[in-house]
Protein backbone atom coordinates (compact mmCIF):
# COMPACT_ATOMS: atom_id res chain seq x y z
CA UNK A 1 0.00 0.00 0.00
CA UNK A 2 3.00 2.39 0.13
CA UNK A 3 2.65 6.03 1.81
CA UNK A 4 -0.89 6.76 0.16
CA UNK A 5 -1.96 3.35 2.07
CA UNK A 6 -0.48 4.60 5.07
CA UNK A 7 -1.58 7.78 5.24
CA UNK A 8 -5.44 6.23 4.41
CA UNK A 9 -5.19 4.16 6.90
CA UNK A 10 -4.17 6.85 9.67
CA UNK A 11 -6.89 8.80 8.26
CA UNK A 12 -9.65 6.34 8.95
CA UNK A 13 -8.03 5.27 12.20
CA UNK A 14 -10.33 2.84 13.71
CA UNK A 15 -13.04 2.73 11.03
CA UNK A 16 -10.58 0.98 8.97
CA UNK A 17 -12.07 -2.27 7.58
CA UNK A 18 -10.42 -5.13 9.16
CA UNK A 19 -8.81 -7.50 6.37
CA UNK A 20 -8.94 -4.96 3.70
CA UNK A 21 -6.21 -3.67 1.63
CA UNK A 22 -6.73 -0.40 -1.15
CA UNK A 23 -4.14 -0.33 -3.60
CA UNK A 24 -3.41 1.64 -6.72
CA UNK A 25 -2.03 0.72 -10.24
CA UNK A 26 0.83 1.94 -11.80
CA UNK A 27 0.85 3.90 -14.94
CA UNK A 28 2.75 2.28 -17.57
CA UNK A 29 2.13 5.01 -19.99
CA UNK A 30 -1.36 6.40 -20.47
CA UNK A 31 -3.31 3.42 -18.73
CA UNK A 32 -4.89 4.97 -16.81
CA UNK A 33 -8.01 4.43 -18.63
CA UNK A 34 -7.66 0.54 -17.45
CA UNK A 35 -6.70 1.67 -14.09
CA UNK A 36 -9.49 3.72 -13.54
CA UNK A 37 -11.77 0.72 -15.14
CA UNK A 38 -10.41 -1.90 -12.98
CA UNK A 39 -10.83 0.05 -9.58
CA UNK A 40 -14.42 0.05 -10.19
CA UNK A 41 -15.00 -3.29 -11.44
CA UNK A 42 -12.83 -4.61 -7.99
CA UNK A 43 -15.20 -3.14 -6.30
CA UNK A 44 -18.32 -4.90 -8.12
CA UNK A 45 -18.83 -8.18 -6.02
CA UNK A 46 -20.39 -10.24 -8.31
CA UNK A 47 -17.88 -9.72 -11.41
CA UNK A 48 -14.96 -10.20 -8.94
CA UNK A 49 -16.13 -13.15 -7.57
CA UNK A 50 -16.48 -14.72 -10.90
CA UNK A 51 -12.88 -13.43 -11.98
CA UNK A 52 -11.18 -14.92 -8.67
CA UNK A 53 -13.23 -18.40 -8.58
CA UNK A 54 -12.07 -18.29 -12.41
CA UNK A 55 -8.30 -16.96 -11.73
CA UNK A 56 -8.25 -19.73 -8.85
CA UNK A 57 -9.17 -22.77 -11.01
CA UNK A 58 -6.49 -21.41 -13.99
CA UNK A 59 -4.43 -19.27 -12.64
CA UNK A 60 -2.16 -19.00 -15.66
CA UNK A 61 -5.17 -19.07 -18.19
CA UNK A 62 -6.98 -16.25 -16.60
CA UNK A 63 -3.80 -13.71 -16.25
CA UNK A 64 -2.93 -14.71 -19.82
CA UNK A 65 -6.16 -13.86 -21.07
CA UNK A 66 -6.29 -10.69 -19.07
CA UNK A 67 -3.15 -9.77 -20.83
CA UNK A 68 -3.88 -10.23 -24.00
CA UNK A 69 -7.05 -8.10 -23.25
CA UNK A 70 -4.95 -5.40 -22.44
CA UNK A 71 -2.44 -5.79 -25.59
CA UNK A 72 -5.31 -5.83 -28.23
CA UNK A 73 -6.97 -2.89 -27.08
CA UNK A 74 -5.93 -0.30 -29.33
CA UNK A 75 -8.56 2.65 -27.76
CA UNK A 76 -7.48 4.87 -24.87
CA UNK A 77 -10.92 5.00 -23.96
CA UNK A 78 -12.30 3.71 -20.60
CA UNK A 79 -15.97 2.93 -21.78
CA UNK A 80 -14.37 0.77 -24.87
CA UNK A 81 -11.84 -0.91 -22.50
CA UNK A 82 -14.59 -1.84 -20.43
CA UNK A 83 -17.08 -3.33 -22.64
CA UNK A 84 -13.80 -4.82 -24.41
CA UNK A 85 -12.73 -6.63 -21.09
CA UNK A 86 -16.70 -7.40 -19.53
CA UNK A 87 -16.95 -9.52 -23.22
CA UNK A 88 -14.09 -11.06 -22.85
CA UNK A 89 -14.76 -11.88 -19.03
CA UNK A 90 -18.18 -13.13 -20.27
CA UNK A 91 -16.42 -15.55 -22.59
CA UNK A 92 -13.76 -16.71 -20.08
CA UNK A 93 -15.99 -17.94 -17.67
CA UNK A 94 -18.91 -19.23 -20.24
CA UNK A 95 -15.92 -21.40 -21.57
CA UNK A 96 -15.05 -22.86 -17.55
CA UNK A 97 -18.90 -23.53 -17.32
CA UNK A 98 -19.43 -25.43 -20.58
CA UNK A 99 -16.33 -27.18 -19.35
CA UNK A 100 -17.10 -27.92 -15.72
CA UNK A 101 -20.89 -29.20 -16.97
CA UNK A 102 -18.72 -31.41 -19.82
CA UNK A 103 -16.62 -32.97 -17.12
CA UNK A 104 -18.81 -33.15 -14.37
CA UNK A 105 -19.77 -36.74 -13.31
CA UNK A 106 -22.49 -35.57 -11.55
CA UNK A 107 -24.03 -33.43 -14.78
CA UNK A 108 -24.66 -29.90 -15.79
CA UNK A 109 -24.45 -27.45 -13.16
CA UNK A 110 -25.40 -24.50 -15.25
CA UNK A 111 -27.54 -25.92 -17.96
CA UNK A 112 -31.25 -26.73 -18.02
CA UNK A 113 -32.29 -30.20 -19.49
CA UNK A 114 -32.98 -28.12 -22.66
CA UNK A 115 -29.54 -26.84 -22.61
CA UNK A 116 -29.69 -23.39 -22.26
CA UNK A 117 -27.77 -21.27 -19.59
CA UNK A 118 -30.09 -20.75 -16.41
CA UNK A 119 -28.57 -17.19 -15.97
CA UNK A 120 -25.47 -15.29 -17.68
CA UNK A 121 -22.06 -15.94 -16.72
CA UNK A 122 -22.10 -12.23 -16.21
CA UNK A 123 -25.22 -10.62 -15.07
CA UNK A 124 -26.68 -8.93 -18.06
CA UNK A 125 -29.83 -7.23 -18.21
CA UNK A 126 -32.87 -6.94 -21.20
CA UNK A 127 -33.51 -4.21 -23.07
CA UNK A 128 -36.54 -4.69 -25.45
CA UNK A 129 -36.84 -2.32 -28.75
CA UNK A 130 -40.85 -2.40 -29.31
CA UNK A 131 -42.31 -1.21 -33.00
CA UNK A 132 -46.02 -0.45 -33.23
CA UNK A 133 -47.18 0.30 -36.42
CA UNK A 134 -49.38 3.30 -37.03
CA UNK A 135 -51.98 1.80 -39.75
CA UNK A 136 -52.45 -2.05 -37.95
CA UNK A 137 -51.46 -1.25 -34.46
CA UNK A 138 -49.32 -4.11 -34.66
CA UNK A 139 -46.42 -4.40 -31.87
CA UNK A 140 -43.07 -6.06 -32.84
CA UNK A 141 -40.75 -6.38 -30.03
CA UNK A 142 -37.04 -7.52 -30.08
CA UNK A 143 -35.20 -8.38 -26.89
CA UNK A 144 -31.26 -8.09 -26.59
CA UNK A 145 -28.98 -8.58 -23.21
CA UNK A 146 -27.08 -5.03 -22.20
CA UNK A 147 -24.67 -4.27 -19.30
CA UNK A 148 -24.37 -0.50 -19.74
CA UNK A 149 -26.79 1.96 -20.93
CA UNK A 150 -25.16 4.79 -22.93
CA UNK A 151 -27.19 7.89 -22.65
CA UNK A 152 -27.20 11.11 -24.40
CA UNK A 153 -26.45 14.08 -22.12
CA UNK A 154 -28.16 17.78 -22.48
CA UNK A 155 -26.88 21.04 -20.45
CA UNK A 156 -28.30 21.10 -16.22
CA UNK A 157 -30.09 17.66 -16.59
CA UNK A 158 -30.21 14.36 -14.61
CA UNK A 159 -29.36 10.43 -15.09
CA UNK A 160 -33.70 10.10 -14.52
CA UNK A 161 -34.39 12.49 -17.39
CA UNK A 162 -31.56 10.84 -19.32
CA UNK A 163 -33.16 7.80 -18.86
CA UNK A 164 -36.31 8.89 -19.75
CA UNK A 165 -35.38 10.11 -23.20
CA UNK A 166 -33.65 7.00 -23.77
CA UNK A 167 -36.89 5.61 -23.08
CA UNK A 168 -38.58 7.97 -25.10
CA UNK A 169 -41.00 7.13 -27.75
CA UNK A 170 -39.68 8.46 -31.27
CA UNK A 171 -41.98 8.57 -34.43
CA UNK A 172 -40.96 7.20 -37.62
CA UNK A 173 -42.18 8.48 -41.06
CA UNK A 174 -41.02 9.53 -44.18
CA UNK A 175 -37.70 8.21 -45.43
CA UNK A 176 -37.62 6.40 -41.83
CA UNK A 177 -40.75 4.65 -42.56
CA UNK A 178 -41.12 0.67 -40.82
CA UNK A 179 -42.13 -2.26 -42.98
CA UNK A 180 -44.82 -4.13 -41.10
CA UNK A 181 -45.46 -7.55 -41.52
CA UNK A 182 -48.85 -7.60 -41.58
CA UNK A 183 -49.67 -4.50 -43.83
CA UNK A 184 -46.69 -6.06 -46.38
CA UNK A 185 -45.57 -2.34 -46.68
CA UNK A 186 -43.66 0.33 -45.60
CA UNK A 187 -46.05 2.39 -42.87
CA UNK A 188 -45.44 5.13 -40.26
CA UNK A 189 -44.53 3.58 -36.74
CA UNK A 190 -43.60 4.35 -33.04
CA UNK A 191 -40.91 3.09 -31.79
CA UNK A 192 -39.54 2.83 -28.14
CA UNK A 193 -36.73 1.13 -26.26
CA UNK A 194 -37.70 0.07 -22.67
CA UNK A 195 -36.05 -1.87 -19.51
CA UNK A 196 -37.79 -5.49 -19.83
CA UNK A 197 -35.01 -6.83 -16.92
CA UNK A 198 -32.72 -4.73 -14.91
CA UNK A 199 -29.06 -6.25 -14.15
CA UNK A 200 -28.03 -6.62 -10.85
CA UNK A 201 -24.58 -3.93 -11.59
CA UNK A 202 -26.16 -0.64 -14.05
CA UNK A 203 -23.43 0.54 -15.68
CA UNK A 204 -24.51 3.76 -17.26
CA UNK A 205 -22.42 5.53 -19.95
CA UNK A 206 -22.80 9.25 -19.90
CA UNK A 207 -21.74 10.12 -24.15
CA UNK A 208 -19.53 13.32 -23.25
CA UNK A 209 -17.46 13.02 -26.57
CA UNK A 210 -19.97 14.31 -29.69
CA UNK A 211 -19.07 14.76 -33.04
CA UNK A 212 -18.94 17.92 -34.54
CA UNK A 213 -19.23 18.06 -38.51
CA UNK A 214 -17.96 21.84 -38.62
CA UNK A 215 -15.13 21.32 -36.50
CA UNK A 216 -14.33 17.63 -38.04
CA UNK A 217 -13.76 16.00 -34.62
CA UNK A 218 -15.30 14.90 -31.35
CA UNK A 219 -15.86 17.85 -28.91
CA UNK A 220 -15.71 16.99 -24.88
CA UNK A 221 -19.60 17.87 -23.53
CA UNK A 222 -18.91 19.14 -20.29
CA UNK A 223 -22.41 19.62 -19.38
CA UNK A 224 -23.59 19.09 -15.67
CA UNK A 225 -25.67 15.87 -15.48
CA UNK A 226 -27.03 15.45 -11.74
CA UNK A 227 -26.24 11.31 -10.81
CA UNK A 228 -27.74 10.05 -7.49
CA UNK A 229 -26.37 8.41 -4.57
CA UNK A 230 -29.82 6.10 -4.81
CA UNK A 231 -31.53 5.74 -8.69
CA UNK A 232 -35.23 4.49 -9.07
CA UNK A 233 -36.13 3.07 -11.91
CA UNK A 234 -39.55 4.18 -12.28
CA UNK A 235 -40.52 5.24 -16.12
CA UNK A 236 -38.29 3.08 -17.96
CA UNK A 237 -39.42 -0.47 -16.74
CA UNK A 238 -42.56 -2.15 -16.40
CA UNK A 239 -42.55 -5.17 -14.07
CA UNK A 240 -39.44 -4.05 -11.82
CA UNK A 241 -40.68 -0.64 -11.66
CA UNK A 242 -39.60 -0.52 -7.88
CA UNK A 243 -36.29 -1.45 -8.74
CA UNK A 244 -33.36 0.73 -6.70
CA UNK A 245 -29.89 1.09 -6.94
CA UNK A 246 -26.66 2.36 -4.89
CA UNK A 247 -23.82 4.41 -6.67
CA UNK A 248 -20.50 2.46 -5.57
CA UNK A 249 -18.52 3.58 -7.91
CA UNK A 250 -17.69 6.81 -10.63
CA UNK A 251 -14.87 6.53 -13.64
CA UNK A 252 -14.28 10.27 -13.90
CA UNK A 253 -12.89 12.12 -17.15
CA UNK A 254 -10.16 14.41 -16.44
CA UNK A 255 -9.54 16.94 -19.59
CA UNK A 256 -10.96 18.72 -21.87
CA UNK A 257 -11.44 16.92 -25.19
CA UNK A 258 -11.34 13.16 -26.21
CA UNK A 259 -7.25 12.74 -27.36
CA UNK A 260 -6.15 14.05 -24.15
CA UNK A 261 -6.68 13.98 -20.62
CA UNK A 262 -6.51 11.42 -17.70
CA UNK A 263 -9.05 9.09 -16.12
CA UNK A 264 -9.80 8.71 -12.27
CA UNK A 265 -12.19 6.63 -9.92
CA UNK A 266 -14.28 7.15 -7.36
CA UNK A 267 -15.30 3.83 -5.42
CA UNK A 268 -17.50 3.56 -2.24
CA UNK A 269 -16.00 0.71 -0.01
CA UNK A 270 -17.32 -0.03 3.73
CA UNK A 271 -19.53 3.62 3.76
CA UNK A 272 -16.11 5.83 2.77
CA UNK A 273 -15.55 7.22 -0.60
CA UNK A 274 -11.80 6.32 -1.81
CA UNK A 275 -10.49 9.00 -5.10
CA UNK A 276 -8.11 6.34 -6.99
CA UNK A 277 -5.50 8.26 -9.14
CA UNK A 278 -3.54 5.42 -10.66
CA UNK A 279 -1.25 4.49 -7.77
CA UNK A 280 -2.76 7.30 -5.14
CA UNK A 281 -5.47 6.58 -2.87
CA UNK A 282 -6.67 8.90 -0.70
CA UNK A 283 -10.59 9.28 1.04
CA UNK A 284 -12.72 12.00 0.03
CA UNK A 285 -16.29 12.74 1.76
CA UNK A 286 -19.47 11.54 0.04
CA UNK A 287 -20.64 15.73 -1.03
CA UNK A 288 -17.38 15.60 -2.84
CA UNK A 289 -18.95 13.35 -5.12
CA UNK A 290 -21.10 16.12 -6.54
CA UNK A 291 -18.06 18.67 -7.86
CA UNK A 292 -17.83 15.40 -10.70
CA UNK A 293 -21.26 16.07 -11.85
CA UNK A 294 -19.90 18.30 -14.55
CA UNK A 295 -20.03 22.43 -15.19
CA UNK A 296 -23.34 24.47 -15.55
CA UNK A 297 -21.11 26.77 -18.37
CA UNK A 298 -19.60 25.80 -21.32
CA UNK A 299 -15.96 26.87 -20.15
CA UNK A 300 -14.54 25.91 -16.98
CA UNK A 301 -11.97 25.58 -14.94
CA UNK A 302 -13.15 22.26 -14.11
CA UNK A 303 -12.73 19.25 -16.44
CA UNK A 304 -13.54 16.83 -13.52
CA UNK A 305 -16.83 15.06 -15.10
CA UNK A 306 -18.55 11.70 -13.99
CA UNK A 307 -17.89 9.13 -17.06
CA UNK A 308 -19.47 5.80 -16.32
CA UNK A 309 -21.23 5.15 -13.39
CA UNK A 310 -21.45 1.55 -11.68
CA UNK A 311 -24.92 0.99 -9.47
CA UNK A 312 -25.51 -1.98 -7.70
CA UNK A 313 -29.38 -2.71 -7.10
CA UNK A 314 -30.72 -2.68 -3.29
CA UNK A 315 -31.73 -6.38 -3.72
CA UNK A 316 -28.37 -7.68 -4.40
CA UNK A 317 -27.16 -7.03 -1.02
């Protein structure tokens, strides 16, 4: 833990968690975009319990992997690493489990007798991307499994009203006309995405980098987007509509446009906040959280803005 473990330790004196350790990564030369990453996803029981039940049956295997992970990844971007390394994660273990039910002498752990997986390696959630059509009223719904939600950000809003016009139901007509089934023809249509399943860890992805066809490159979106300590998902699901969820940890963007800039975290651990700067580690109090919510104007001194948030839901616990 070094001086910065030290000097976190003397700070939380006897509110120190007993058997815990907090330790930062090294920067080996602008990775700080995995550093930041891998501080929050530590902190996400259920994915670390998966990667250390994994890493313990194969050590080598696992590290190797995770390696190779890192050396592929060609993006300095923490949201790409991220769904880079949760897909290859997801394929790790899905690999152990079809191997484990192969081997097993006492048969499939995992698998119904129809042979499908009884829940994802990684806990994924459903989105479903409903089309009704404006001349039959016919609905046609798709499903697909998410982890993260990336959401598009305006100026002084909130992750609930970011959510809501994710949510939101959008009209298509003209040259974006839907071909129904039924009427055999190109019609007018509504379409919506909605929440059919929330995952246990909500990743949401707050799009701060925008392209801008006069300039002829992505522009940092500094705006200030108000994120909760506790979310309720209330508009954007039907059946879980009571669903809640604790912030335990922030990936914050440091900078002020895409090609530049540094990446910290902020990770909730035994009721203290912990600000991880690669290998620093200090604690921070819980209203400090706020200051990353982004700036009101345009130009700022501060480039400190929330990135990707991790919630865990309430039920998990």
């Amino acid at each position: 833990m070094g001086v910065a473990g030290s000097k976190l330790e003397k700070a939380l004196g006897e509110q120190f968690p007993e058997g815990e350790r907090y330790f930062g990564f090294e920067n080996f030369g602008n990775t700080c975009y995995c550093n930041s990453v891998l501080q929050a996803l530590y902190f996400c029981a259920p994915l670390r319990e998966q990667l250390l039940e994994y890493y313990s049956k194969n050590n080598k295997s696992c590290e190797e992997n995770l390696l190779t992970c890192l050396a592929d990844l060609f993006s300095q971007d923490a949201h790409e690493f991220l769904n880079y390394l949760l897909n290859e994660l997801d394929d790790i273990l899905e690999k152990e489990a079809k191997t484990d039910n192969e081997t097993s002498s006492n048969g499939p752990k995992l698998l119904q007798a129809n042979g499908v997986h009884k829940e994802p390696t990684v806990t994924w959630g459903t989105l479903t991307n409903e089309t009704r059509c404006l001349r039959c009223e016919t609905v046609t719904a798709r499903d697909e499994t998410f982890l993260d939600l990336s959401l598009d950000i305006e100026q002084n809003s909130s992750i609930t009203s970011c959510l809501n016009n994710f949510c939101s139901t959008e009209t298509l007509h003209s040259e974006d006309k839907f071909f129904c089934d039924k009427c055999c023809s190109l019609q007018e249509a509504q379409k919506r995405m909605k929440i059919k399943k929330p995952p246990h860890i909500l990743v949401i992805h707050l799009k701060r980098f925008k392209y801008i066809e006069q300039l002829g490159r992505y522009k940092k979106l500094s705006y200030r987007v108000v994120f909760p300590l506790e979310l309720k998902l209330s508009n954007t699901v039907e059946e879980y509509a009571d669903t809640e969820y604790s912030l335990f940890a922030v990936v914050v963007h440091v900078g002020t446009g895409p090609n530049h800039g540094h990446y910290v975290s902020l990770v909730k651990s035994h009721n203290h906040w912990l600000f991880f700067d690669d290998e620093n580690v200090e604690m921070i109090e819980e209203s400090s959280v706020q200051t990353f919510f982004g700036s009101s104007q345009e130009y700022s001194s501060n480039t400190d803005h929330g990135y990707i948030l991790f919630y865990e839901s309430l039920g998990t616990r």
